[in-house]
C-alpha atoms as a PDB file:
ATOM      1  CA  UNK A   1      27.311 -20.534 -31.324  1.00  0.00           C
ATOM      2  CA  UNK A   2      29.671 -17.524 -29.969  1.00  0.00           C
ATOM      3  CA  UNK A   3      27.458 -15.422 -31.791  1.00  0.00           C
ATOM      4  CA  UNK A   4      24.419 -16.580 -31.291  1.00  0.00           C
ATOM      5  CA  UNK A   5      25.174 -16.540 -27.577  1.00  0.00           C
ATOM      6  CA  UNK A   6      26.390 -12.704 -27.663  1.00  0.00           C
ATOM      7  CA  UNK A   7      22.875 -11.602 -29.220  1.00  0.00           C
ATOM      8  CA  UNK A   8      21.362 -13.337 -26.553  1.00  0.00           C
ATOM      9  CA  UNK A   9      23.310 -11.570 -23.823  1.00  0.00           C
ATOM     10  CA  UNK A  10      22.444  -7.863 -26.260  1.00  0.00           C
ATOM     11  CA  UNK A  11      18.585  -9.208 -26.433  1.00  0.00           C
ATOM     12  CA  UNK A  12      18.111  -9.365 -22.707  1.00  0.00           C
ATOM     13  CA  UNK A  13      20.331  -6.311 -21.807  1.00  0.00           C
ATOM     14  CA  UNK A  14      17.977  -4.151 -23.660  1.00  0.00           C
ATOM     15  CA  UNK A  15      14.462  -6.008 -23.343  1.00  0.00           C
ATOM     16  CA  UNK A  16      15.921  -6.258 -19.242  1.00  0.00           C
ATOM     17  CA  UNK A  17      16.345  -2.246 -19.299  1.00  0.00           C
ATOM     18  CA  UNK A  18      13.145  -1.781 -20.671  1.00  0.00           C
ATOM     19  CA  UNK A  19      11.407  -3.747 -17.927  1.00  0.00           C
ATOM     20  CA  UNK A  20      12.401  -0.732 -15.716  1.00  0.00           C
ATOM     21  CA  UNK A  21      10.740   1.447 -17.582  1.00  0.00           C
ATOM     22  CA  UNK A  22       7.736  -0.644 -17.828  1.00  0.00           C
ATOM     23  CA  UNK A  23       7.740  -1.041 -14.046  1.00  0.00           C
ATOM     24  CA  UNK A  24       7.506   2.190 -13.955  1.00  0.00           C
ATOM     25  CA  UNK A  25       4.671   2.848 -15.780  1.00  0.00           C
ATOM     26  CA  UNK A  26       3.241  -0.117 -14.151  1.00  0.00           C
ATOM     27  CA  UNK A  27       3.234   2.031 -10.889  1.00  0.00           C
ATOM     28  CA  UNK A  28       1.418   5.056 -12.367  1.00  0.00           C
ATOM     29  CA  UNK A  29      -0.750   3.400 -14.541  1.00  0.00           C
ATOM     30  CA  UNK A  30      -1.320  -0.116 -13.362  1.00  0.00           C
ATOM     31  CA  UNK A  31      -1.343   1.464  -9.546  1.00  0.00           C
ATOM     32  CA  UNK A  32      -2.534   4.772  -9.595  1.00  0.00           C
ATOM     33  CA  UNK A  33      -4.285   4.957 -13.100  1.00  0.00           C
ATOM     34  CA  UNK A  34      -1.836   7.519 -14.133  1.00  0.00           C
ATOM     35  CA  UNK A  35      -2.251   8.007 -17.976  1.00  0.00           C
ATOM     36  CA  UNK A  36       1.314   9.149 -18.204  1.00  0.00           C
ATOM     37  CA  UNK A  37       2.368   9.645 -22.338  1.00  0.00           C
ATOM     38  CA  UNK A  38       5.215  11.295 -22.403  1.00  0.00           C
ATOM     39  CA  UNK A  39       7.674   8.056 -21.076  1.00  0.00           C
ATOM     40  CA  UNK A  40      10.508   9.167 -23.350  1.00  0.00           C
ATOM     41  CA  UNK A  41      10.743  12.171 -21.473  1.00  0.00           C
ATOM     42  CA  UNK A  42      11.562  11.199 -18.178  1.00  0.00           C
ATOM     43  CA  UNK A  43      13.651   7.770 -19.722  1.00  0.00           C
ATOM     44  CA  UNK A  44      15.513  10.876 -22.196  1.00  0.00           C
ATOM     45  CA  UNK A  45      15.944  12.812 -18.456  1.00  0.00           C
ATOM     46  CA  UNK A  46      17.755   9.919 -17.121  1.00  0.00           C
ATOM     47  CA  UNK A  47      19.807   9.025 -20.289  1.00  0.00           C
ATOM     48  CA  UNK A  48      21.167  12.348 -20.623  1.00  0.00           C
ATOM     49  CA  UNK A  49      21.478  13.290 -16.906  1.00  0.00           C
ATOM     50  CA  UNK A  50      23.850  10.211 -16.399  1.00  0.00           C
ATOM     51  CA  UNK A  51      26.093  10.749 -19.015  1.00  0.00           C
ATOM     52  CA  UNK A  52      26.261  14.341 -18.585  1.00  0.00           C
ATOM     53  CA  UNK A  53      27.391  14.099 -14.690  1.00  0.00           C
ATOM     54  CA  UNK A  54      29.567  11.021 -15.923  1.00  0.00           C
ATOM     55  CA  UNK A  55      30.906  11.661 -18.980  1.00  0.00           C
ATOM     56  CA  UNK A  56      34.447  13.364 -20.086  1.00  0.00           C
ATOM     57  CA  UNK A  57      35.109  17.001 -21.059  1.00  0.00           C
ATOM     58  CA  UNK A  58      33.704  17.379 -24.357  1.00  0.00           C
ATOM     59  CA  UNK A  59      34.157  20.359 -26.388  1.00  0.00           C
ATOM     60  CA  UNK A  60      31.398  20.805 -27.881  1.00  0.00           C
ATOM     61  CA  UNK A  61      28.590  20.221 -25.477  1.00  0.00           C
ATOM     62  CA  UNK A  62      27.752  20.421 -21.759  1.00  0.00           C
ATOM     63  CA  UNK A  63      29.221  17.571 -19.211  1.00  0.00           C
ATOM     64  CA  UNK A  64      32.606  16.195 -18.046  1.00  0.00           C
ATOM     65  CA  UNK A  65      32.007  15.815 -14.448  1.00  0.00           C
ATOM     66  CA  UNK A  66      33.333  12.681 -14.354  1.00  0.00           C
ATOM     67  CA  UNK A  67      31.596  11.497 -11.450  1.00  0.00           C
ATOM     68  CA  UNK A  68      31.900   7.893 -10.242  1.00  0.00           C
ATOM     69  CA  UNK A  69      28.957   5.731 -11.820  1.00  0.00           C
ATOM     70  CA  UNK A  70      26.870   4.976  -9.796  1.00  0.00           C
ATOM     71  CA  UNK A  71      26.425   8.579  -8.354  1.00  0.00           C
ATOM     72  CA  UNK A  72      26.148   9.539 -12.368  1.00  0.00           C
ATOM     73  CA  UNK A  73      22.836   6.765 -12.375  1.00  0.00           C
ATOM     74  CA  UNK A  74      21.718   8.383  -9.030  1.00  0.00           C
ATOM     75  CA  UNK A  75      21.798  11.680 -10.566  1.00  0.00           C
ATOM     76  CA  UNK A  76      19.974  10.785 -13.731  1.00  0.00           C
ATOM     77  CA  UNK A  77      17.233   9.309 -11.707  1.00  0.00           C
ATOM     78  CA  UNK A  78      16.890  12.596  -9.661  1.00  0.00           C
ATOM     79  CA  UNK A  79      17.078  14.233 -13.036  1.00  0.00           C
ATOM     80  CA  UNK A  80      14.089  12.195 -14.395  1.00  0.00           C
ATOM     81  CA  UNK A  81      12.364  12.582 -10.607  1.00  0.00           C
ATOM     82  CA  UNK A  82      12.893  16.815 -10.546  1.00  0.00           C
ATOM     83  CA  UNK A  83      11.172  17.266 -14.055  1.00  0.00           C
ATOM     84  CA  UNK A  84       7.973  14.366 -13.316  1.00  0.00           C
ATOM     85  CA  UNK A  85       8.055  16.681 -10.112  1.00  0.00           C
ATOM     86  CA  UNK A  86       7.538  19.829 -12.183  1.00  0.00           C
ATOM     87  CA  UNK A  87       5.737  18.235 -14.974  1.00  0.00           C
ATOM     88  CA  UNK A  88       3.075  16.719 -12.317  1.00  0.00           C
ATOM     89  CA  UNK A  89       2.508  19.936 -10.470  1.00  0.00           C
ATOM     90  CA  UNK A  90       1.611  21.473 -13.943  1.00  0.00           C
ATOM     91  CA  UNK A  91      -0.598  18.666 -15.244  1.00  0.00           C
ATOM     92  CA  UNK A  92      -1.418  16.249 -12.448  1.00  0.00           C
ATOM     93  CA  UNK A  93      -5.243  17.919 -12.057  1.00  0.00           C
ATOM     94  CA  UNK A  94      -5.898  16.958 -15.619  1.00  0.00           C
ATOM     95  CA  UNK A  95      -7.538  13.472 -15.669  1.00  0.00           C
ATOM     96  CA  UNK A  96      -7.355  10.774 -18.025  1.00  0.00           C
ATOM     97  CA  UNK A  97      -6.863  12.075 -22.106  1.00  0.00           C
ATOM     98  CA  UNK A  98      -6.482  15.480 -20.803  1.00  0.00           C
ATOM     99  CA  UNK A  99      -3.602  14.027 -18.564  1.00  0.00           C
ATOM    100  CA  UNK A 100      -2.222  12.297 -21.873  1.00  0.00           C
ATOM    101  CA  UNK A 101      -1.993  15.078 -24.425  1.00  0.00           C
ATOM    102  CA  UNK A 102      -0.557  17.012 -21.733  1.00  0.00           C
ATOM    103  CA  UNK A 103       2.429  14.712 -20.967  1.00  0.00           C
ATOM    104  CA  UNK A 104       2.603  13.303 -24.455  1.00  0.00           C
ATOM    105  CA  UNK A 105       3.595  17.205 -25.220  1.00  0.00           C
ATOM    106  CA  UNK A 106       5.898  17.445 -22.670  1.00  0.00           C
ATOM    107  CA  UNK A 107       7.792  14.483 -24.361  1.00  0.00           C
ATOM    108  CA  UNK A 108       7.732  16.299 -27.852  1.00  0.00           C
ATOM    109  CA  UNK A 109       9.201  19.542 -25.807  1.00  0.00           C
ATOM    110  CA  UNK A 110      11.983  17.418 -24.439  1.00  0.00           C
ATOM    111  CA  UNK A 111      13.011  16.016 -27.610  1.00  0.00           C
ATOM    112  CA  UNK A 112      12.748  19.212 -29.446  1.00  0.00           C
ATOM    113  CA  UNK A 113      14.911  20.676 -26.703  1.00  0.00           C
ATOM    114  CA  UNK A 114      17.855  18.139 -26.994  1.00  0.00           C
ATOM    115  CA  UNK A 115      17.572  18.149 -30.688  1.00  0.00           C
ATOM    116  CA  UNK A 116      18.250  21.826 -30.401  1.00  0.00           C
ATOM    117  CA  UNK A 117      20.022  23.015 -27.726  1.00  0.00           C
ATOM    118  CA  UNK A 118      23.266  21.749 -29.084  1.00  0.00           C
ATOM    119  CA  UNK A 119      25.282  23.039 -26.600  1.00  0.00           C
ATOM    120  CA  UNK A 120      23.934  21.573 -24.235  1.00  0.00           C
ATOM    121  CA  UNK A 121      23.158  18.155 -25.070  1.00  0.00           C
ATOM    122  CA  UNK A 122      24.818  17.491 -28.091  1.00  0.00           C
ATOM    123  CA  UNK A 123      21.939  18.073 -30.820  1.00  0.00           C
ATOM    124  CA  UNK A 124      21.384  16.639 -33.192  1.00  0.00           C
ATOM    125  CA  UNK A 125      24.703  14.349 -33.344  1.00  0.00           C
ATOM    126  CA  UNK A 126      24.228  12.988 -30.007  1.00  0.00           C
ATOM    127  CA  UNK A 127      25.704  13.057 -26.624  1.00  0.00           C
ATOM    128  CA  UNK A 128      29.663  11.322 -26.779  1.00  0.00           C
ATOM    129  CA  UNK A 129      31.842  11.065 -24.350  1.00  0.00           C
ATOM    130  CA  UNK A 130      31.118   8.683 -21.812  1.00  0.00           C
ATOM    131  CA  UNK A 131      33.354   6.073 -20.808  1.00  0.00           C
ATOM    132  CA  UNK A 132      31.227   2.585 -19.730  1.00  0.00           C
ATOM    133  CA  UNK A 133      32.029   1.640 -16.205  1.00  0.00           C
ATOM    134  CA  UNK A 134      34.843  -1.279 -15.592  1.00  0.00           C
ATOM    135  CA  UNK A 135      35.602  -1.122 -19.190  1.00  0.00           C
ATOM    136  CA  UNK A 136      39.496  -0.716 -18.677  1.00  0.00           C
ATOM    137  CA  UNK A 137      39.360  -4.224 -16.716  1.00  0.00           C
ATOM    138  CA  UNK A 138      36.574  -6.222 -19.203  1.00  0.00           C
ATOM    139  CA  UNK A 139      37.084  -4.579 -22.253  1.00  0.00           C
ATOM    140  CA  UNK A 140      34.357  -4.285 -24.792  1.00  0.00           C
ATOM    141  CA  UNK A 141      34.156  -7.583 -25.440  1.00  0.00           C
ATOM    142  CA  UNK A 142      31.524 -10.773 -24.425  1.00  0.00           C
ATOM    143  CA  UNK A 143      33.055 -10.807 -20.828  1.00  0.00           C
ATOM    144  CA  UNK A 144      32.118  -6.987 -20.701  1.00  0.00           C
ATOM    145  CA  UNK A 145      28.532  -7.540 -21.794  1.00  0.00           C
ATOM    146  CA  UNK A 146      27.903 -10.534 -19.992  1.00  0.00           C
ATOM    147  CA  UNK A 147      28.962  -8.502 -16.227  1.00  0.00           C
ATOM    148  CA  UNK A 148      26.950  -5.449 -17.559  1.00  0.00           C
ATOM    149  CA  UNK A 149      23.756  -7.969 -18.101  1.00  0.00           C
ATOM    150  CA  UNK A 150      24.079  -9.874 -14.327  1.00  0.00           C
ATOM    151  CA  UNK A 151      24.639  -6.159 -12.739  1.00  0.00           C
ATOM    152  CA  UNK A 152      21.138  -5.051 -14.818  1.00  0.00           C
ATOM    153  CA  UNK A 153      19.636  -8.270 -14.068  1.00  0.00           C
ATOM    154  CA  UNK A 154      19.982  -7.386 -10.077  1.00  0.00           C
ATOM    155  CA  UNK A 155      18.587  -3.860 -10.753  1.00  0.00           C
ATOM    156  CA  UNK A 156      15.865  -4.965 -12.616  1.00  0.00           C
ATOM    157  CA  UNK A 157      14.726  -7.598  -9.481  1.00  0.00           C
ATOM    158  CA  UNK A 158      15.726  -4.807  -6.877  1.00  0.00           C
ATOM    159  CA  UNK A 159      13.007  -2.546  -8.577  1.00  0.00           C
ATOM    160  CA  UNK A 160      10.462  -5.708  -8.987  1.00  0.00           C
ATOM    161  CA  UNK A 161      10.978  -6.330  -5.234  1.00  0.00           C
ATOM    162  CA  UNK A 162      10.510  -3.410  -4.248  1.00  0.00           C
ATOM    163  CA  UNK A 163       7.640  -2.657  -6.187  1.00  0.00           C
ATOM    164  CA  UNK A 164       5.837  -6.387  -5.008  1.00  0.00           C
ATOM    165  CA  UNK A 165       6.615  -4.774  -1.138  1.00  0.00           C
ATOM    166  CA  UNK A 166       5.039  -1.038  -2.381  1.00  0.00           C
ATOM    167  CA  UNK A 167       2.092  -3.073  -3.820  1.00  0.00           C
ATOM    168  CA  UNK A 168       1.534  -5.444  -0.580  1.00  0.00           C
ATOM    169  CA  UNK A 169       1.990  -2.096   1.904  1.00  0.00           C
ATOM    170  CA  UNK A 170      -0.866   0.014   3.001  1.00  0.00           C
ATOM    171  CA  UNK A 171       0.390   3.043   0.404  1.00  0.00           C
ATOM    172  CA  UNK A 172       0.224   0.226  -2.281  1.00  0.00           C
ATOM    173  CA  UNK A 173      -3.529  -0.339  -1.344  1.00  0.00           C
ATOM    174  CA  UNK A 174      -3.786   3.577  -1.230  1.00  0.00           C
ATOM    175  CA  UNK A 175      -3.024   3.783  -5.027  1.00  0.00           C
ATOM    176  CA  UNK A 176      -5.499   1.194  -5.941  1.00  0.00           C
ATOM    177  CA  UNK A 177      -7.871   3.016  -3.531  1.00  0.00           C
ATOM    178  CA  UNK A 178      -7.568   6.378  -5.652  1.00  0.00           C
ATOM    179  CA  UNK A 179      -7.410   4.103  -9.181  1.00  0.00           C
ATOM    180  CA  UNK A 180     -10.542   2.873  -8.356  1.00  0.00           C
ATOM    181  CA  UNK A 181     -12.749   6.168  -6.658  1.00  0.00           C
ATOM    182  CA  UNK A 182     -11.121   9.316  -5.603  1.00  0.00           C
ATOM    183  CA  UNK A 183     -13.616  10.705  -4.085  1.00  0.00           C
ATOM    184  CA  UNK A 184     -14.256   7.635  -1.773  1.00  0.00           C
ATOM    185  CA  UNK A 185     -10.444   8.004  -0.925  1.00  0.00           C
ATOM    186  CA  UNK A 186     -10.650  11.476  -0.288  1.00  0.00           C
ATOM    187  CA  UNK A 187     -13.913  10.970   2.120  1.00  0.00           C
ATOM    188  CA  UNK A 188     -11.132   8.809   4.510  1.00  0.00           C
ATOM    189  CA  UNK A 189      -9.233  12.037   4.701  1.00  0.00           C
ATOM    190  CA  UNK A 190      -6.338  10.963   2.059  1.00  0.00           C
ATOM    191  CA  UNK A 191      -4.827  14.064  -0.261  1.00  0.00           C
ATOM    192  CA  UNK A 192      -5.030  11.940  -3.712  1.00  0.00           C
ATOM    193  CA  UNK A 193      -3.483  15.153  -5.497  1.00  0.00           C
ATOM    194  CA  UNK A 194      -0.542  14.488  -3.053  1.00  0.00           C
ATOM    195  CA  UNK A 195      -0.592  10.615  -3.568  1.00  0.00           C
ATOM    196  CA  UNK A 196      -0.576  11.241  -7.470  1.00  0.00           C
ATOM    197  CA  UNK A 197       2.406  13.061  -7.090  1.00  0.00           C
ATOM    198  CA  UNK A 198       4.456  10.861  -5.352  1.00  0.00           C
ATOM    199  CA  UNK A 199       3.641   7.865  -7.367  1.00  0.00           C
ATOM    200  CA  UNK A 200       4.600  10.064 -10.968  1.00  0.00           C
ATOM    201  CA  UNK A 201       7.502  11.021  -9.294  1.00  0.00           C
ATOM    202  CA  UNK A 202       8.240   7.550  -8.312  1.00  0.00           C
ATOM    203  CA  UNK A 203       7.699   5.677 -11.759  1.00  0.00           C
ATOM    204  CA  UNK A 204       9.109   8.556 -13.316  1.00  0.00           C
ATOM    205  CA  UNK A 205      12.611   7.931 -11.641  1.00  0.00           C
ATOM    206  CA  UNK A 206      12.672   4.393 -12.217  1.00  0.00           C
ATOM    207  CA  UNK A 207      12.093   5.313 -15.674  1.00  0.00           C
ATOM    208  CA  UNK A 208      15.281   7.803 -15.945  1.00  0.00           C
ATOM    209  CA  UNK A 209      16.975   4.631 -14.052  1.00  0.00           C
ATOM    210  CA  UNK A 210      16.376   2.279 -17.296  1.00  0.00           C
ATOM    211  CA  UNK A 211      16.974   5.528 -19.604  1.00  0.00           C
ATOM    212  CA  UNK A 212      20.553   5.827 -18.121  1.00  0.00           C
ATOM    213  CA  UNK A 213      21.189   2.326 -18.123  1.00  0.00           C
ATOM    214  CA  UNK A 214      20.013   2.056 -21.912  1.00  0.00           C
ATOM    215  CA  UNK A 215      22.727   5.218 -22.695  1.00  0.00           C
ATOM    216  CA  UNK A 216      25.246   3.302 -20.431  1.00  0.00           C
ATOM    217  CA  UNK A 217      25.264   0.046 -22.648  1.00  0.00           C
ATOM    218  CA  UNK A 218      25.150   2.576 -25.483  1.00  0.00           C
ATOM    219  CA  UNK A 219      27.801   5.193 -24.089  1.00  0.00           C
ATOM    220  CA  UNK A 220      25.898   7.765 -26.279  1.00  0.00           C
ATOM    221  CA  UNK A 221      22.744   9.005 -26.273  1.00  0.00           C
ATOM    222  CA  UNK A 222      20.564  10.985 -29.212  1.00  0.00           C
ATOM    223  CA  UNK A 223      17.032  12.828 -29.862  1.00  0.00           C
ATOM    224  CA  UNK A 224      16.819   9.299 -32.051  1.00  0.00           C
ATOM    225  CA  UNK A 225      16.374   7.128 -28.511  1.00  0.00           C
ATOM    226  CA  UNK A 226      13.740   9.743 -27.378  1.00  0.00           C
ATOM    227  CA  UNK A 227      11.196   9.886 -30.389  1.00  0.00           C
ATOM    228  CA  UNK A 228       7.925   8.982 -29.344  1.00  0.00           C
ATOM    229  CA  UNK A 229       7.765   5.318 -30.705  1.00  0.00           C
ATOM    230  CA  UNK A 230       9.338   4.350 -27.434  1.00  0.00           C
ATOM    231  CA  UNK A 231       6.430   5.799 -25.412  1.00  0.00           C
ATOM    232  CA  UNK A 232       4.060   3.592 -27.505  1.00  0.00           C
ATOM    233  CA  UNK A 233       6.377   0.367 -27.415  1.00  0.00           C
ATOM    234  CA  UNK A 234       6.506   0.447 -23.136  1.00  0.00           C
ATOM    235  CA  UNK A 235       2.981   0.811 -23.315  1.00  0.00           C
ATOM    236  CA  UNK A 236       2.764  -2.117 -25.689  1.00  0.00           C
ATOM    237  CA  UNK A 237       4.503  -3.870 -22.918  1.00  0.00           C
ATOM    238  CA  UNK A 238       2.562  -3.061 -20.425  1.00  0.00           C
ATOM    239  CA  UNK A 239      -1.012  -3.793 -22.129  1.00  0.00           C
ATOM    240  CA  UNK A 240       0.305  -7.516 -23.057  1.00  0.00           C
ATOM    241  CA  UNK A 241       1.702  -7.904 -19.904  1.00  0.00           C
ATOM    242  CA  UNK A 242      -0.864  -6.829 -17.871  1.00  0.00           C
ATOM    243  CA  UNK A 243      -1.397  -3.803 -16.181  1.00  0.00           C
ATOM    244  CA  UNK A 244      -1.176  -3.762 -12.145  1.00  0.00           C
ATOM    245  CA  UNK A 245       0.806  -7.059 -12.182  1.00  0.00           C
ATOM    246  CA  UNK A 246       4.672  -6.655 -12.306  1.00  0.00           C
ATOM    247  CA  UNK A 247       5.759  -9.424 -13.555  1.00  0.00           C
ATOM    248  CA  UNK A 248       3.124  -9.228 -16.427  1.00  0.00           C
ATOM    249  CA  UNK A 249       5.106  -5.850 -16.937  1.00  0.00           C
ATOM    250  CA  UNK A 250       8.490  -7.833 -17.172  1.00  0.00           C
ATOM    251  CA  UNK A 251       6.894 -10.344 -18.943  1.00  0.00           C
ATOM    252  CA  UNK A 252       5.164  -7.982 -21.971  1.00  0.00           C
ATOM    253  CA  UNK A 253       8.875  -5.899 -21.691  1.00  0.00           C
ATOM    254  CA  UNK A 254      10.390  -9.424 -22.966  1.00  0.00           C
ATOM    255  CA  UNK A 255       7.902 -10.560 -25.418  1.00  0.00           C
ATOM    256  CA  UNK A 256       7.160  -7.277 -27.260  1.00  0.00           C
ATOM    257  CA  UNK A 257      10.865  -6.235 -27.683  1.00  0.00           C
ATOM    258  CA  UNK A 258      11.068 -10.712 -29.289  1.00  0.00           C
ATOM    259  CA  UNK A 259       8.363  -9.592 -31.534  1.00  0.00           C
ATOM    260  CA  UNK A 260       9.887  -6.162 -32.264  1.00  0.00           C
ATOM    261  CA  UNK A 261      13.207  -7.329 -33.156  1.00  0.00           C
ATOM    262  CA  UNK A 262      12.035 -10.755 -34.943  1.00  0.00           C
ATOM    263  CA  UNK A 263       9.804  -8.824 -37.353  1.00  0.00           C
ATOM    264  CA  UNK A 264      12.797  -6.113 -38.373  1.00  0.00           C
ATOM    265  CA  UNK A 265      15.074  -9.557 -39.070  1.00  0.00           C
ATOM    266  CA  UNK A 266      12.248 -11.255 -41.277  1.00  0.00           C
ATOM    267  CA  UNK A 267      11.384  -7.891 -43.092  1.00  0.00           C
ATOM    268  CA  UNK A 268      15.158  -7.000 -43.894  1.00  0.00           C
ATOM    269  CA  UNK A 269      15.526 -10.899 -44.676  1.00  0.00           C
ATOM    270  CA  UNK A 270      12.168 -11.954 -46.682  1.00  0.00           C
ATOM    271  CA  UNK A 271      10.279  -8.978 -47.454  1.00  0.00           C
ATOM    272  CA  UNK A 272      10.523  -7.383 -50.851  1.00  0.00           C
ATOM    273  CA  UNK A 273      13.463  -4.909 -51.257  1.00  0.00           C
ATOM    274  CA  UNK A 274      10.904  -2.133 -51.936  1.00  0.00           C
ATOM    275  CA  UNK A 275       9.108  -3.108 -48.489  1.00  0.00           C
ATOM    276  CA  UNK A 276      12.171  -3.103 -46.816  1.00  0.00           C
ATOM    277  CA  UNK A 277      12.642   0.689 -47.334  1.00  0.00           C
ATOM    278  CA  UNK A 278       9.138   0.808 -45.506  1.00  0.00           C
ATOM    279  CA  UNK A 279      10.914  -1.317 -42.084  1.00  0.00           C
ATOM    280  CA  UNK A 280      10.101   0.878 -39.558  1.00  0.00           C
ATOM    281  CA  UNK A 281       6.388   1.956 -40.462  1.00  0.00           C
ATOM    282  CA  UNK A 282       5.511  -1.653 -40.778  1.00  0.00           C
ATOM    283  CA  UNK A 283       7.055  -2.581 -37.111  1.00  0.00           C
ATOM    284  CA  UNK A 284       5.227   0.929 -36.138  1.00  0.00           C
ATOM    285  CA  UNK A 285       1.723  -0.481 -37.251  1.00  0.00           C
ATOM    286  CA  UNK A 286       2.606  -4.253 -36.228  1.00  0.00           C
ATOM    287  CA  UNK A 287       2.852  -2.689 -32.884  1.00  0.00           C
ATOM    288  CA  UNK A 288      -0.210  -0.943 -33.251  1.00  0.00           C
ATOM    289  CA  UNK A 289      -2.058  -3.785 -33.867  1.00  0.00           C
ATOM    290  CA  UNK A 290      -1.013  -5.485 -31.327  1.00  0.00           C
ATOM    291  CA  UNK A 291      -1.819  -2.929 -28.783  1.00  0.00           C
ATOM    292  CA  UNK A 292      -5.781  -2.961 -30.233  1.00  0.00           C
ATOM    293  CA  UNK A 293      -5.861  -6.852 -30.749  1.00  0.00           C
ATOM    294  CA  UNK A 294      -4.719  -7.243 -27.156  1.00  0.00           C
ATOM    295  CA  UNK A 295      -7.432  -4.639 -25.678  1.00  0.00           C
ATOM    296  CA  UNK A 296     -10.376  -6.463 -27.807  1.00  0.00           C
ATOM    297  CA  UNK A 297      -8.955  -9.645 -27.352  1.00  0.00           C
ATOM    298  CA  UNK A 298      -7.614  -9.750 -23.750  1.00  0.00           C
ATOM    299  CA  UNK A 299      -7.686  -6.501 -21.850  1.00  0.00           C
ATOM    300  CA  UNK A 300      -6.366  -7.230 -19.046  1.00  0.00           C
ATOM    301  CA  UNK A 301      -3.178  -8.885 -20.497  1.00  0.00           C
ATOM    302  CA  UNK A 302      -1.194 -11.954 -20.220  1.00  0.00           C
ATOM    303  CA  UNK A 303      -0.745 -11.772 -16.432  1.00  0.00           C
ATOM    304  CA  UNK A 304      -3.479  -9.949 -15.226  1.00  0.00           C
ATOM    305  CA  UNK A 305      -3.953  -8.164 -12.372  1.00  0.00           C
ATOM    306  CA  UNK A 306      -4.267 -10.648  -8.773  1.00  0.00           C
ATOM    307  CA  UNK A 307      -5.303  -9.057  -5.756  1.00  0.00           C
ATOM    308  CA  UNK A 308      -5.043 -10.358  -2.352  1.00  0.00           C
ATOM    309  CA  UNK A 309      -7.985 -11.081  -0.282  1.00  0.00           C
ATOM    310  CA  UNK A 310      -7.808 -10.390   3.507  1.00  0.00           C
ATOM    311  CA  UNK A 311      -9.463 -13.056   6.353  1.00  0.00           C
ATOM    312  CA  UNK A 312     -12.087 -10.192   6.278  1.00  0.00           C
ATOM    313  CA  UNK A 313     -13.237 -10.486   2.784  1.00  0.00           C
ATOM    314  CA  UNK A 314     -11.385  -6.953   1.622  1.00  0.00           C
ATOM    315  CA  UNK A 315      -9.430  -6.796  -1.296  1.00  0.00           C
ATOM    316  CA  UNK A 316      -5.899  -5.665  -0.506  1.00  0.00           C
END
């Protein structure tokens, strides 16, 4: 029971960090109609930013700043903000699969970079040396885990809210404005290359906030977590979910990373031992799948999109 209760506390840790990232996306893509495919680069920028400004002296690679956490996860967010600031000017006037190859390269750059630039990120062994907030008082233990959930938990609903309040705002109707026709937006005398920007920038920091909370739970951090299977899983979770609706987003985060993990158990545990060698390219094409099935079968996901209707008869 013990241990049945632990995974269950590991399960939603992860699939609740991953929510953030799909939240994110949910603002560029579900809001703005951002095709953004290079995730793992701005959720790598905020892994490695946090434990490099809060991590110990290590000899062999950059950090040991030591700063106190929470100013580490600020950091890591700016970290993931600065380069979806850079990475936006650069690509932002590309539109649609343009937009996607473009950032979908930027994520094979980054991962190249840490896999390589040893010194400064650890290579290919990984980035060591943090120490996991609080864990001198809880240990590493259940008690640990269980504080680290609730504390991820509140994140995860302080992003949703505000979010729901972004959504509900005039800006929020702004985004949907420029989704829809950019041209009709920029006839009302709105900058939509301006817009664009801040919304990347936006979802792109909320991203590096779930990649440093994924290398927090982890304390380490590799070019493994940053391959581009992750960029194809949050968008998994956002197509089930249902883009433009947020808690479709939390929702597909949840249910994707069940199926995800359930089908690894029942390959290692039923399948053939010569299958089992072949693990990960089945989950890869299960996932597939499911991203097709769901876009001929529902497209627009589990929760789909609801928008408000004004007294006036205008969609907000």
């Amino acid at each position: 029971m013990i241990g049945l209760l632990s995974y269950a506390v590991f399960f939603s840790t992860v699939a609740s960090i991953l929510a953030i990232a799909v939240l994110g996306l949910n603002l560029q893509w579900g809001n703005t109609g951002l095709f953004n495919g290079g995730i793992v680069a701005f959720f790598g920028a905020g892994a490695y930013g946090t434990l490099i400004l809060g991590g110990t002296p290590q000899p062999d690679h950059l950090g040991g700043f030591n700063l106190f956490y929470p100013l580490a996860l600020i950091g890591g967010c700016l970290s993931a903000g600065l380069l979806a600031w850079v990475v936006g000017v650069l690509t932002l006037r590309l539109r649609h699969d343009y937009l996607a190859i473009a950032t979908f390269g930027i994520a094979v750059t980054f991962e190249n970079i840490m896999r390589n630039a040893e010194a400064f990120s650890g290579g290919a062994k990984g980035f060591r040396g943090f120490e996991r907030p609080l864990r001198g008082w809880f240990g590493d233990g259940f008690v640990y885990n269980m504080g680290f959930l609730c504390a991820v938990l509140m994140l995860l609903f302080a992003v949703y809210a505000f979010q729901q309040s972004l959504g509900a705002s005039p800006f929020g109707r702004l985004l949907r404005a420029i989704r829809e026709d950019e041209d009709a937006a920029r006839s009302l005398g709105k900058n939509p290359a301006r817009i664009r920007l801040t919304a990347f920038i936006a979802g792109s920091a909320i991203m590096g906030l779930s990649g440093g909370l994924y290398a927090t739970f982890y304390a380490f951090v590799s070019p493994q977590d940053v391959l581009p299977t992750l960029t194809f899983q949050i968008w998994a979770m956002l197509i089930v979910g249902g883009a433009g609706n947020n808690r479709g987003a939390i929702l597909g985060a949840f249910v994707i990373w069940g199926a995800w993990t359930a089908s690894g158990w029942a390959l290692s545990r039923f399948a053939p031992l010569e299958l089992q060698l072949f693990t990960g390219s089945i989950q890869y094409i299960l996932i597939g799948s499911v991203i097709v099935g769901m876009l001929l079968w529902r497209p627009q996901g589990l929760l789909p999109e609801r928008l408000v209707v004004s007294q006036s008869g205008s969609s907000n």
